[in-house]
PDB file of N, CA and C in Angstrom:
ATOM      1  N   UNK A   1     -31.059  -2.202 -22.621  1.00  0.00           N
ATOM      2  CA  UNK A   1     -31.232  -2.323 -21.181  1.00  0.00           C
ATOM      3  C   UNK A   1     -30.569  -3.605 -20.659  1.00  0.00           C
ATOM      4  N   UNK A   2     -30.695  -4.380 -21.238  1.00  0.00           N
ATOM      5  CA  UNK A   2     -30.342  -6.092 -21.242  1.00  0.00           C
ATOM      6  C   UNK A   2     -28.459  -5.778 -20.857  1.00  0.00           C
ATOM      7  N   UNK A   3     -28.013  -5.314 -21.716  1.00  0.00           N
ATOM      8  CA  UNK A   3     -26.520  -4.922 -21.582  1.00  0.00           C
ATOM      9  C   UNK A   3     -25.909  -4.245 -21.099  1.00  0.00           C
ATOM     10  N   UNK A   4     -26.785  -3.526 -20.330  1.00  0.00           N
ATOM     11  CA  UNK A   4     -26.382  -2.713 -19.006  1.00  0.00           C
ATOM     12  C   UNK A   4     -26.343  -3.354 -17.628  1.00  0.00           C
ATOM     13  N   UNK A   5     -27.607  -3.982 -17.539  1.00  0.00           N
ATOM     14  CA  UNK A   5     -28.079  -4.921 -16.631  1.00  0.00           C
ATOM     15  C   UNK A   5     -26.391  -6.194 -16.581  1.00  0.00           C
ATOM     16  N   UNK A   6     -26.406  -6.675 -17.900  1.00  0.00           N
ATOM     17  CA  UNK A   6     -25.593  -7.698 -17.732  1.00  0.00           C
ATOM     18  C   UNK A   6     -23.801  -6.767 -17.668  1.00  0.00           C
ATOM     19  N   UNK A   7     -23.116  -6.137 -18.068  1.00  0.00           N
ATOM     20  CA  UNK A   7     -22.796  -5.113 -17.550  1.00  0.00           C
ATOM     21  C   UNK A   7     -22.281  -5.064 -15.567  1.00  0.00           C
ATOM     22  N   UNK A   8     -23.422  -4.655 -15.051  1.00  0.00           N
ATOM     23  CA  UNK A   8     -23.514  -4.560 -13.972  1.00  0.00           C
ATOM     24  C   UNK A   8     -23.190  -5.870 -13.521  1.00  0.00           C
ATOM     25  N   UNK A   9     -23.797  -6.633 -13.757  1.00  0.00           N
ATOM     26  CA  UNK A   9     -23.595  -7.845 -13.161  1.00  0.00           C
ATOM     27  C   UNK A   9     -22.132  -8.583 -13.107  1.00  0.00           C
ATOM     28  N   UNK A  10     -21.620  -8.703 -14.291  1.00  0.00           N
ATOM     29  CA  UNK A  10     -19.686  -8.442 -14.769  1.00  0.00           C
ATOM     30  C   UNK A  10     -19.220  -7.882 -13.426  1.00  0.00           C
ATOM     31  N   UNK A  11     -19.418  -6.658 -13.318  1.00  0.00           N
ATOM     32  CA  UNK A  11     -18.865  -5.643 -12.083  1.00  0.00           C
ATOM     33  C   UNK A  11     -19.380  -6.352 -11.132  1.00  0.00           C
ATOM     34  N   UNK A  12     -19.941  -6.876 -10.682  1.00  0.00           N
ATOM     35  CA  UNK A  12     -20.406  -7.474  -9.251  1.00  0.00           C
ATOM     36  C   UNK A  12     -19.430  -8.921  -9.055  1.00  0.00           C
ATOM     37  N   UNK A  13     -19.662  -9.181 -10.201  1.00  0.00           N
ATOM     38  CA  UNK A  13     -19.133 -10.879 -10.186  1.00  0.00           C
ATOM     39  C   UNK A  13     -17.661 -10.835 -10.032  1.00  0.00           C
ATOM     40  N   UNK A  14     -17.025  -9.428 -10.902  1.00  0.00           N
ATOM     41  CA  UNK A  14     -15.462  -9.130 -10.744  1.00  0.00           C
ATOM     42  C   UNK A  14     -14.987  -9.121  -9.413  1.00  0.00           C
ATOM     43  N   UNK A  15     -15.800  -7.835  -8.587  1.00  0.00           N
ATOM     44  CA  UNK A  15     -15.534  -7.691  -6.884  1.00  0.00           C
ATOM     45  C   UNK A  15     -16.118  -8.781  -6.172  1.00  0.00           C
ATOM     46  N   UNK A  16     -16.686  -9.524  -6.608  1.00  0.00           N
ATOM     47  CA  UNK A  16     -16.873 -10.969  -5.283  1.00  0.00           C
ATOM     48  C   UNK A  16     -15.995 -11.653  -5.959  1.00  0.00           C
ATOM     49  N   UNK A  17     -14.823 -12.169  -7.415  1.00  0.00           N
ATOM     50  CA  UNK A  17     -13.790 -12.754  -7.145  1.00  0.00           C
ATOM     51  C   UNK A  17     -12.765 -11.757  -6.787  1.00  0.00           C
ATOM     52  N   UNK A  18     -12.721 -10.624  -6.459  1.00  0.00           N
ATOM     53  CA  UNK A  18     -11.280 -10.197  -5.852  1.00  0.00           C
ATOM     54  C   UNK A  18     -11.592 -10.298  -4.161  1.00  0.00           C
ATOM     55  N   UNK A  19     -12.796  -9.956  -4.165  1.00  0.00           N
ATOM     56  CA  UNK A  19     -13.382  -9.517  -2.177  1.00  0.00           C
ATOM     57  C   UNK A  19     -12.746 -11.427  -1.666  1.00  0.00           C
ATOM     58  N   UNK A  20     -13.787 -12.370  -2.689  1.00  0.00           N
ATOM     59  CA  UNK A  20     -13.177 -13.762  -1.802  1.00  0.00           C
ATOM     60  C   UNK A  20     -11.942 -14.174  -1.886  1.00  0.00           C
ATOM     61  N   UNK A  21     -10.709 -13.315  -2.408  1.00  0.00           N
ATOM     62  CA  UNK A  21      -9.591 -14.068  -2.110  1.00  0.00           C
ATOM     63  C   UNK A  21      -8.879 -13.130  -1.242  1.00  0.00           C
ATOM     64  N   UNK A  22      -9.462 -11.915  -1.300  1.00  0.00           N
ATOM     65  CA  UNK A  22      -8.956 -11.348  -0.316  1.00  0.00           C
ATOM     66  C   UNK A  22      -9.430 -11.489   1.106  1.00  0.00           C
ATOM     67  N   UNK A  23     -10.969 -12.197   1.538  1.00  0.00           N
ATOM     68  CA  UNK A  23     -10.926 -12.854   2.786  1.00  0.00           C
ATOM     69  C   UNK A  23     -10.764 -14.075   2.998  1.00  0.00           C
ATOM     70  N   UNK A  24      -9.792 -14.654   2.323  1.00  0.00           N
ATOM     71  CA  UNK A  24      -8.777 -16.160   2.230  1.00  0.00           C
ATOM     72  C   UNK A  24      -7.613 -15.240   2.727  1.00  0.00           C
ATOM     73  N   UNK A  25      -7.192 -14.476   2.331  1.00  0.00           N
ATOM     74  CA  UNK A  25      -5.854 -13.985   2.555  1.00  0.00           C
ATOM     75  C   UNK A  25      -6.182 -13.604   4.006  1.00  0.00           C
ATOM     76  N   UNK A  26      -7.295 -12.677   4.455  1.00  0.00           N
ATOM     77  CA  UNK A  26      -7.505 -12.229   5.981  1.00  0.00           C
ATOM     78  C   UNK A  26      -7.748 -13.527   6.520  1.00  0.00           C
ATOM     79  N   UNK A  27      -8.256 -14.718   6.124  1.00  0.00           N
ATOM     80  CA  UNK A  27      -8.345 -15.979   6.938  1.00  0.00           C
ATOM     81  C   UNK A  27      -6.616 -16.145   7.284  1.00  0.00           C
ATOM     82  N   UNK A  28      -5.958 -16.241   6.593  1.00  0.00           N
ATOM     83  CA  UNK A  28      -4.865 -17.124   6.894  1.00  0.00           C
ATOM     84  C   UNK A  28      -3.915 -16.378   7.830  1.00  0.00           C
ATOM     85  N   UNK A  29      -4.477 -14.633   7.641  1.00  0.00           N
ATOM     86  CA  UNK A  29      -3.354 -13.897   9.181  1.00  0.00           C
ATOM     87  C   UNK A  29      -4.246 -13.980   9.899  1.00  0.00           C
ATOM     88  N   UNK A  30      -5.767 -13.918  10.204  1.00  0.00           N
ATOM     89  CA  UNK A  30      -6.320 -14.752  11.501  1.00  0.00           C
ATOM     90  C   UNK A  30      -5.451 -15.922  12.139  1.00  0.00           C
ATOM     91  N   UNK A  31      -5.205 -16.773  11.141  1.00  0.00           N
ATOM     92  CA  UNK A  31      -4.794 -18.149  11.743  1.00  0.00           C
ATOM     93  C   UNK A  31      -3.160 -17.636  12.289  1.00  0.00           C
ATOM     94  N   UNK A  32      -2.561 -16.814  11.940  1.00  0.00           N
ATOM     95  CA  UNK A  32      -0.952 -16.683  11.916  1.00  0.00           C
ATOM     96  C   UNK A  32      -1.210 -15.427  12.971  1.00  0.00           C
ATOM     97  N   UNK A  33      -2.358 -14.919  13.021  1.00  0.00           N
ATOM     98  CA  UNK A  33      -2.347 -13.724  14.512  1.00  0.00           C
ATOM     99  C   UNK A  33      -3.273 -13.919  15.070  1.00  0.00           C
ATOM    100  N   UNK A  34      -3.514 -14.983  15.936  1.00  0.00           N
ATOM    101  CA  UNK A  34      -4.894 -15.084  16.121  1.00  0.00           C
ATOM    102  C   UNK A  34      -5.276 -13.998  17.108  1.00  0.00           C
ATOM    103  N   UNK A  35      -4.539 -13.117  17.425  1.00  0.00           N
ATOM    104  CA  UNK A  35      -4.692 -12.457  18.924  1.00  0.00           C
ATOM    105  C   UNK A  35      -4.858 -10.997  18.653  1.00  0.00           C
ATOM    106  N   UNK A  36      -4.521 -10.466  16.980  1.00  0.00           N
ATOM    107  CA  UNK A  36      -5.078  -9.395  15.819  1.00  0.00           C
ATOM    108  C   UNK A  36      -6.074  -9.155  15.866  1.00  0.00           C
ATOM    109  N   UNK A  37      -7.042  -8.471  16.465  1.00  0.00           N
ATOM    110  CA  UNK A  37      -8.604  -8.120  16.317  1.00  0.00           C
ATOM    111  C   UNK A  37      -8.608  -7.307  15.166  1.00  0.00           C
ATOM    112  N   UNK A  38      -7.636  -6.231  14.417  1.00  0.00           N
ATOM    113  CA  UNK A  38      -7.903  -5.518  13.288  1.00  0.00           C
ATOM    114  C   UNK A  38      -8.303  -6.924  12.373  1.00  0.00           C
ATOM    115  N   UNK A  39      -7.730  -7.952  12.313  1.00  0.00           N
ATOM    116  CA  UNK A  39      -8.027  -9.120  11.339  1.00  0.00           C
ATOM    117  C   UNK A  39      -9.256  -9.739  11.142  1.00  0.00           C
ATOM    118  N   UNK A  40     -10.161  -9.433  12.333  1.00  0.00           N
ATOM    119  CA  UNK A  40     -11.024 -10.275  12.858  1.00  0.00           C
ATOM    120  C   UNK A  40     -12.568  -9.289  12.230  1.00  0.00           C
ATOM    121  N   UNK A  41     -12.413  -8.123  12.693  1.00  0.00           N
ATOM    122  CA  UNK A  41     -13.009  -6.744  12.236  1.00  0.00           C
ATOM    123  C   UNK A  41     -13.247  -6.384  10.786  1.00  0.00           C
ATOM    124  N   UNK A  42     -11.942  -7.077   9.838  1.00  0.00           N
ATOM    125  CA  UNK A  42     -11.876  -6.905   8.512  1.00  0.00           C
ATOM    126  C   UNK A  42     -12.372  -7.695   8.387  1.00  0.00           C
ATOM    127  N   UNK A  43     -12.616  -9.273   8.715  1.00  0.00           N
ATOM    128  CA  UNK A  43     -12.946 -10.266   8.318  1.00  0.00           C
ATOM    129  C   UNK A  43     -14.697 -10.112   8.440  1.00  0.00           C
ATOM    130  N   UNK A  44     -15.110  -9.839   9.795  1.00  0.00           N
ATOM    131  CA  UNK A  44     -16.670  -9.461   9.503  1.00  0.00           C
ATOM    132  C   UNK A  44     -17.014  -8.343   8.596  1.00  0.00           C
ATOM    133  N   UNK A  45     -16.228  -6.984   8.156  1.00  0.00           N
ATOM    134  CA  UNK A  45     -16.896  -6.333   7.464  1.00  0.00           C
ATOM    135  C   UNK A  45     -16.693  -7.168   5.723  1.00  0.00           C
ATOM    136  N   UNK A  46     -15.729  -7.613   5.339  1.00  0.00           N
ATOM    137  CA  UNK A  46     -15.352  -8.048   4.283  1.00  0.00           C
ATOM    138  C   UNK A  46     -16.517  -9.190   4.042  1.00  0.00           C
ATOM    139  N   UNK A  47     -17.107 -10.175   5.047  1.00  0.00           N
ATOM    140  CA  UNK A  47     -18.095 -10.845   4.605  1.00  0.00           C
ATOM    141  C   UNK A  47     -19.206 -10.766   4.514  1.00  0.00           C
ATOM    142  N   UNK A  48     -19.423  -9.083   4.992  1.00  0.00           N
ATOM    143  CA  UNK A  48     -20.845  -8.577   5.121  1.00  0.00           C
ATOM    144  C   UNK A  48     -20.452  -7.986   3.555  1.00  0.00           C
ATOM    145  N   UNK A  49     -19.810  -7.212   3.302  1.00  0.00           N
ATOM    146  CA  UNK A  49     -19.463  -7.151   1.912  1.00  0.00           C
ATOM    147  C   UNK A  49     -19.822  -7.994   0.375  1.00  0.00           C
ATOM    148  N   UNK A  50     -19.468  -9.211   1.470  1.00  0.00           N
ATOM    149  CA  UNK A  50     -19.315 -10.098   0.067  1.00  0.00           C
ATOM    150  C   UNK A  50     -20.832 -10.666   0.722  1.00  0.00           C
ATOM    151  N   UNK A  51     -21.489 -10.586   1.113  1.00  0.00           N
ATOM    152  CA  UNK A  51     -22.680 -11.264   1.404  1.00  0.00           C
ATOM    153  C   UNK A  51     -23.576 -10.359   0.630  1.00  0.00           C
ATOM    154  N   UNK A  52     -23.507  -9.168   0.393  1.00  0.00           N
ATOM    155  CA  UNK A  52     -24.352  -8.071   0.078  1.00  0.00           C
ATOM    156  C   UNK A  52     -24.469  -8.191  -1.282  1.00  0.00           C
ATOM    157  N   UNK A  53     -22.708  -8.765  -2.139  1.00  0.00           N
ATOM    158  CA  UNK A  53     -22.979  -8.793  -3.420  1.00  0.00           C
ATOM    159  C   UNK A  53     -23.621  -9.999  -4.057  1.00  0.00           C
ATOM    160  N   UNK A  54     -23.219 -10.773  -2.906  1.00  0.00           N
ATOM    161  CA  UNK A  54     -24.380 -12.465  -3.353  1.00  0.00           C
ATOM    162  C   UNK A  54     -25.761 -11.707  -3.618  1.00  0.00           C
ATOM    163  N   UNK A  55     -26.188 -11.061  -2.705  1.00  0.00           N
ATOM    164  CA  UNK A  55     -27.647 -10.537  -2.918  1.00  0.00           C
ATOM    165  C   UNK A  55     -27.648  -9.983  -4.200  1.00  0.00           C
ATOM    166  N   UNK A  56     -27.341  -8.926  -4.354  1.00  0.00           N
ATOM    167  CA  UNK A  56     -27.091  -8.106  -5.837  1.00  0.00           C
ATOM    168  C   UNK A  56     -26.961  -9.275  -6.801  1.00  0.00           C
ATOM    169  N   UNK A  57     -26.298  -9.949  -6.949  1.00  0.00           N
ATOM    170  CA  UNK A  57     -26.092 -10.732  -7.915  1.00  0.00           C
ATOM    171  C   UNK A  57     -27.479 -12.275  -8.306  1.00  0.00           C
ATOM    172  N   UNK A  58     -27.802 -12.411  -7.022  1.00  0.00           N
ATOM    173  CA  UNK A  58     -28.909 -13.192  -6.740  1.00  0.00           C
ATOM    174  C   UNK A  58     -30.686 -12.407  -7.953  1.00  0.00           C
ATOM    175  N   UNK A  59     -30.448 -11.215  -7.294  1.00  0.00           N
ATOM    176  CA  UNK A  59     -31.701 -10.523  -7.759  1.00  0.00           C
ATOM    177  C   UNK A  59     -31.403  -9.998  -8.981  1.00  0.00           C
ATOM    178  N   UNK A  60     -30.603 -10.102  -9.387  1.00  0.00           N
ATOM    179  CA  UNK A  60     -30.127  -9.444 -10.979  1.00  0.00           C
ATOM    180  C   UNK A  60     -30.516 -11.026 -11.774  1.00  0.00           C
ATOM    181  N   UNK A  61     -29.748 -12.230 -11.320  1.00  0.00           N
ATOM    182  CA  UNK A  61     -29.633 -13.527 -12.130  1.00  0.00           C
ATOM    183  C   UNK A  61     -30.456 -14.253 -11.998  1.00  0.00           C
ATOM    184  N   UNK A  62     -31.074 -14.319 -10.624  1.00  0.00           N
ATOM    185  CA  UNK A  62     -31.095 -15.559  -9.955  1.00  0.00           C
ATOM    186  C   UNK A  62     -30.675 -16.207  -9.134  1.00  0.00           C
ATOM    187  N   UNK A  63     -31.187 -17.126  -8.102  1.00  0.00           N
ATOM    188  CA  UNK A  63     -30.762 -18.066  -7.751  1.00  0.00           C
ATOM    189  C   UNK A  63     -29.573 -19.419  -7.836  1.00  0.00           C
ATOM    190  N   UNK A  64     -30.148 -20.196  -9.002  1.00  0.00           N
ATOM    191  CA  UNK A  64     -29.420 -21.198  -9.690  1.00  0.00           C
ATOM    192  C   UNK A  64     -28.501 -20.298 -10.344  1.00  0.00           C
ATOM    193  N   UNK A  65     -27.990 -19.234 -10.850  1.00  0.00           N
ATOM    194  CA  UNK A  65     -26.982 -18.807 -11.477  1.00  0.00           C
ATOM    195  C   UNK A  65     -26.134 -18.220 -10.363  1.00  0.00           C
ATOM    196  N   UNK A  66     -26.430 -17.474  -9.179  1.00  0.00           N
ATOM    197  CA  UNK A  66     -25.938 -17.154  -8.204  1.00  0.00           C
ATOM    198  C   UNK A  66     -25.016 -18.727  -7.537  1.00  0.00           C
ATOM    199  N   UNK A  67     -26.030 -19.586  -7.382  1.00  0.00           N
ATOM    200  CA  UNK A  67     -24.778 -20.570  -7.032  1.00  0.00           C
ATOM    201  C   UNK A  67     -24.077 -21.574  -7.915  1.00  0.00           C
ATOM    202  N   UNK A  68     -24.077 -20.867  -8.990  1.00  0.00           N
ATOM    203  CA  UNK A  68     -23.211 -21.899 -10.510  1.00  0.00           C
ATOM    204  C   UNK A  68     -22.079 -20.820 -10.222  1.00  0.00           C
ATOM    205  N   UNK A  69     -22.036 -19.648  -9.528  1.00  0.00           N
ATOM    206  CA  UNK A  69     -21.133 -18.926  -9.809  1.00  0.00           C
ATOM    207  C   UNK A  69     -20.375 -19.061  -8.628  1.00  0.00           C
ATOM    208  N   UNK A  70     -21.002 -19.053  -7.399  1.00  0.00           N
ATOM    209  CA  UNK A  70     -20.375 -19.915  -6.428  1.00  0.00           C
ATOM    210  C   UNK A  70     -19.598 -21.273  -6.704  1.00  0.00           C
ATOM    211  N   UNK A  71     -19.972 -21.867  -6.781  1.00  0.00           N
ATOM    212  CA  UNK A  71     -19.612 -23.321  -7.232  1.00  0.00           C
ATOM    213  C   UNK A  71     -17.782 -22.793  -7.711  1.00  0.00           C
ATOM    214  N   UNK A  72     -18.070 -22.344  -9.213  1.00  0.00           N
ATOM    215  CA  UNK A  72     -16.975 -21.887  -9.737  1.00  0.00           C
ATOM    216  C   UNK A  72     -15.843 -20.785  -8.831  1.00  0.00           C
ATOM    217  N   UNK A  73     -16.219 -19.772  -8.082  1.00  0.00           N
ATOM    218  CA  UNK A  73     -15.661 -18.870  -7.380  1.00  0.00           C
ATOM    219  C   UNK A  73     -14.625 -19.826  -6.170  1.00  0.00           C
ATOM    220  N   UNK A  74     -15.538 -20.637  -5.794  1.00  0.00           N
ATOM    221  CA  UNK A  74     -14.735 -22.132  -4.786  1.00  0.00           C
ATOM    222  C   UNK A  74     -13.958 -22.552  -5.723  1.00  0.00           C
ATOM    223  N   UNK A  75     -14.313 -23.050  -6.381  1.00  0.00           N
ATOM    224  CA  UNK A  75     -12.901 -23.945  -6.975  1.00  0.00           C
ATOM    225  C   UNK A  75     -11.926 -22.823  -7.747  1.00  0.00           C
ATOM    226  N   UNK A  76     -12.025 -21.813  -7.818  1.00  0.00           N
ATOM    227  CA  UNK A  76     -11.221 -20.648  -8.017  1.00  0.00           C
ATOM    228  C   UNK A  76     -10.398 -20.847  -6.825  1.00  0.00           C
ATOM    229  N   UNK A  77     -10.944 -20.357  -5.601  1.00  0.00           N
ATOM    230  CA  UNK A  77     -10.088 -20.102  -4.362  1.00  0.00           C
ATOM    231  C   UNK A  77      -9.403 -21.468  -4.115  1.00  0.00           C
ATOM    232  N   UNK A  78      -9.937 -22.895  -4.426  1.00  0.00           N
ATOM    233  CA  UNK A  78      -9.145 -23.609  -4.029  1.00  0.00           C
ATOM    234  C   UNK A  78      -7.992 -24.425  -4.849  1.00  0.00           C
ATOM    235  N   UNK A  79      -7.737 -22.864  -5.820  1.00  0.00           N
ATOM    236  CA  UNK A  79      -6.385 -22.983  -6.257  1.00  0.00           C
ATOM    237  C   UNK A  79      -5.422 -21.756  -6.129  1.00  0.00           C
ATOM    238  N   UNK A  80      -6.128 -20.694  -5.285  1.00  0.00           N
ATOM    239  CA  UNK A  80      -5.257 -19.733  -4.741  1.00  0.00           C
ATOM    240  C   UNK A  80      -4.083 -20.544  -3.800  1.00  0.00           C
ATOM    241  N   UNK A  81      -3.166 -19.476  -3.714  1.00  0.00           N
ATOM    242  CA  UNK A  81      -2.201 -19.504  -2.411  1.00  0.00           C
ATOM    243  C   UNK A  81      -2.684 -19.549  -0.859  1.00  0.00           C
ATOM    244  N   UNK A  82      -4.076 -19.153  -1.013  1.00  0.00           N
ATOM    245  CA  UNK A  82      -4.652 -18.851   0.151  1.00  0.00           C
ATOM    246  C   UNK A  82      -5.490 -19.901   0.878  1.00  0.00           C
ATOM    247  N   UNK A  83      -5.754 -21.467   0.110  1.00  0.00           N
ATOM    248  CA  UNK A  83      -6.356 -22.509   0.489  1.00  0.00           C
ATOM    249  C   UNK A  83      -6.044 -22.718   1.970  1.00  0.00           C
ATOM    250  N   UNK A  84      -7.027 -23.325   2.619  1.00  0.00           N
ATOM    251  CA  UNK A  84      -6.502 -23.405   4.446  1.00  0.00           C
ATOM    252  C   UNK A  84      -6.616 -25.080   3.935  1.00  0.00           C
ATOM    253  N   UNK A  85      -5.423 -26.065   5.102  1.00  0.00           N
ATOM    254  CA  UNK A  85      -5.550 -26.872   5.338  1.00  0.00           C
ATOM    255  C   UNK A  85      -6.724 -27.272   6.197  1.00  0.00           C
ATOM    256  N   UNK A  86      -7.197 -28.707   6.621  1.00  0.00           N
ATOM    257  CA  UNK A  86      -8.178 -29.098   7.609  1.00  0.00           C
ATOM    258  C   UNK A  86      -7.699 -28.322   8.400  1.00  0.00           C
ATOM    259  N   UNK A  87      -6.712 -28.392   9.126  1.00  0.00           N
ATOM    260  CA  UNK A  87      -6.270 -27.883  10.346  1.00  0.00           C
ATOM    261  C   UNK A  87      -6.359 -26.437  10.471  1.00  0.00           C
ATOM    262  N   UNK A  88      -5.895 -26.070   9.365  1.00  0.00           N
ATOM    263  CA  UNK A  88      -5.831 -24.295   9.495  1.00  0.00           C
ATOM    264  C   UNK A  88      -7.887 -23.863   9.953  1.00  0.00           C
ATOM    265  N   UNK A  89      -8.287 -24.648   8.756  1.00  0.00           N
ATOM    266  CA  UNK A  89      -9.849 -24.736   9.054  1.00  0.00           C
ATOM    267  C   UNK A  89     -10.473 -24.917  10.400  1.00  0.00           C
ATOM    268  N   UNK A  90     -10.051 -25.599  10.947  1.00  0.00           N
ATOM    269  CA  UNK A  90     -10.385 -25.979  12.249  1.00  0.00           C
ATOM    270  C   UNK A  90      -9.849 -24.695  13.251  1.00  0.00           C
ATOM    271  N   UNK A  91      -8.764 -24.471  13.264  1.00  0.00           N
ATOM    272  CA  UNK A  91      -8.128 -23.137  14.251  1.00  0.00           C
ATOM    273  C   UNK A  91      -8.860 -22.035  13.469  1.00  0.00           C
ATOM    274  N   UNK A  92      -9.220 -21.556  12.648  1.00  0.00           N
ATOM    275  CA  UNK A  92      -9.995 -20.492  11.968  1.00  0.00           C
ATOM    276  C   UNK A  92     -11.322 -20.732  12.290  1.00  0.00           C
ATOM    277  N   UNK A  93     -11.910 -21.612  12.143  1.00  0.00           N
ATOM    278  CA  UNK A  93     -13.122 -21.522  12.998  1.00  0.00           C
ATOM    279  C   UNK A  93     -13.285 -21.126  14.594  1.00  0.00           C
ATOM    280  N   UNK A  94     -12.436 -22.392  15.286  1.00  0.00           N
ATOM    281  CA  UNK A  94     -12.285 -22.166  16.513  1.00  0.00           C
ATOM    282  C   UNK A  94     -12.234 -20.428  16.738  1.00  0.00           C
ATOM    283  N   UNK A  95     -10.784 -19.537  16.095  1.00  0.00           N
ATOM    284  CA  UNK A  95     -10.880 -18.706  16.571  1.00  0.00           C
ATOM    285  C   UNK A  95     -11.540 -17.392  16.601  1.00  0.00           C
ATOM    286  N   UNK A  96     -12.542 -17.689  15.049  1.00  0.00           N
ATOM    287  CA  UNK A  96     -13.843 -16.624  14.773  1.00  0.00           C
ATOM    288  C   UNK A  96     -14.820 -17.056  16.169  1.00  0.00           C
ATOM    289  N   UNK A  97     -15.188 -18.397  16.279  1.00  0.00           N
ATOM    290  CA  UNK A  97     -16.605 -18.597  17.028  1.00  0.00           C
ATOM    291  C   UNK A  97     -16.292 -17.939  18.455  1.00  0.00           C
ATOM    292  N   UNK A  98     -14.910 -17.991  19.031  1.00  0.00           N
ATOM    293  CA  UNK A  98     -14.734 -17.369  20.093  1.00  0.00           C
ATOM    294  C   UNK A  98     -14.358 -15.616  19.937  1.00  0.00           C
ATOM    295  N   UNK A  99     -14.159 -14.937  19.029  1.00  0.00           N
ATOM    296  CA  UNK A  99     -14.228 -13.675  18.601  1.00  0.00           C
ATOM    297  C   UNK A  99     -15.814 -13.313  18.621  1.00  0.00           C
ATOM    298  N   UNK A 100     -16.629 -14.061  17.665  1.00  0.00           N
ATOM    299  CA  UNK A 100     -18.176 -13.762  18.033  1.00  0.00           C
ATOM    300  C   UNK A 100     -18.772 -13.584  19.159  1.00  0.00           C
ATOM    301  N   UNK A 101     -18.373 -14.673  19.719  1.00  0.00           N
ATOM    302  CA  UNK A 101     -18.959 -14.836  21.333  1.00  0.00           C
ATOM    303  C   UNK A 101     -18.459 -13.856  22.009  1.00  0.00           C
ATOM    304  N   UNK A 102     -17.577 -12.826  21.940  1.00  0.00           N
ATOM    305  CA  UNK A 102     -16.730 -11.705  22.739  1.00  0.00           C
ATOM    306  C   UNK A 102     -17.478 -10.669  21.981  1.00  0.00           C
ATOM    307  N   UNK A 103     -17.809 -10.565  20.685  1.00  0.00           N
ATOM    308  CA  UNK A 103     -18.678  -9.367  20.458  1.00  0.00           C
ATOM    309  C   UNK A 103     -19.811  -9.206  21.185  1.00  0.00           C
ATOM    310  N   UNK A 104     -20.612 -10.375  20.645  1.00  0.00           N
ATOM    311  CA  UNK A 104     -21.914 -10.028  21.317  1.00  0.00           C
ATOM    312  C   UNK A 104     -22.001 -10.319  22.848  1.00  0.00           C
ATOM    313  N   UNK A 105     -20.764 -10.399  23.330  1.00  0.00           N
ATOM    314  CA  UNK A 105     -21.172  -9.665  25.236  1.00  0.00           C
ATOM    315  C   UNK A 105     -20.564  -8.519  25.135  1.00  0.00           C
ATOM    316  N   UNK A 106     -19.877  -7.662  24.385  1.00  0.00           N
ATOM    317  CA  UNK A 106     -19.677  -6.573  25.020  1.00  0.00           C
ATOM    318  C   UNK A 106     -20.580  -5.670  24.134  1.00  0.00           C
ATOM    319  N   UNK A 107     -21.576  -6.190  22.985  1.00  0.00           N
ATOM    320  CA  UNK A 107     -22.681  -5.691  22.234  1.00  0.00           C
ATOM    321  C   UNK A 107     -24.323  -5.515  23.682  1.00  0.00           C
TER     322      UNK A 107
END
C-alpha cells in the first residue's frame, strides 16, 4: 500500500514540476502581451491547478514535506529560462492585480 501511495505522490510531484514552469512561461507572455486575456485565463486556471496539487500532495506527505518540496521546485524555476527580473515581477503583478479587479466586476 505504502508504494502505491508513494507512487502517486511521484505523479503529483512530476505535474507540479512541469505545471510550475509552464506558468513561468505563461508569466513571461503576460508580461510581453499584457493586453492577451487568453494568457491571463490560462494563468488563473493553471494556478488553480497547481494549487489543487499542493493540496494532494500536502495530505498524502504532509505539511513540512509539502514545503521542502516547494523550497526545491523554486530554486528549480529559478534556473529555468523563464526567471522574471524585479522588473518583469513588478509589471506581472501590476498587470494580474488589474486583470482581477476586471473579473470580479464583471463577476
Amino acid at each position: 500500500m505504502f508504494g502505491l501511495f508513494s507512487s502517486k505522490s511521484k505523479k503529483i510531484e512530476e505535474k507540479l514540476s512541469n505545471l510550475a514552469i509552464e506558468i513561468a512561461s505563461i508569466q513571461k507572455n503576460i508580461i510581453i502581451y499584457p493586453s492577451e486575456n487568453n494568457y491571463k485565463n490560462l494563468h488563473i486556471s493553471k494556478t488553480k491547478e497547481l494549487n489543487s496539487f499542493y493540496n494532494e500532495l500536502e495530505a498524502a506527505k504532509g505539511k513540512d514535506y509539502l514545503n521542502e518540496f516547494i523550497r526545491k521546485l523554486s530554486n528549480k524555476y529559478k534556473k529555468s529560462k523563464y526567471v522574471l527580473s524585479k522588473t518583469e515581477q513588478k509589471i506581472l503583478d501590476k498587470v494580474l492585480i488589474e486583470y482581477k479587479v476586471k473579473v470580479k466586476i464583471k463577476a
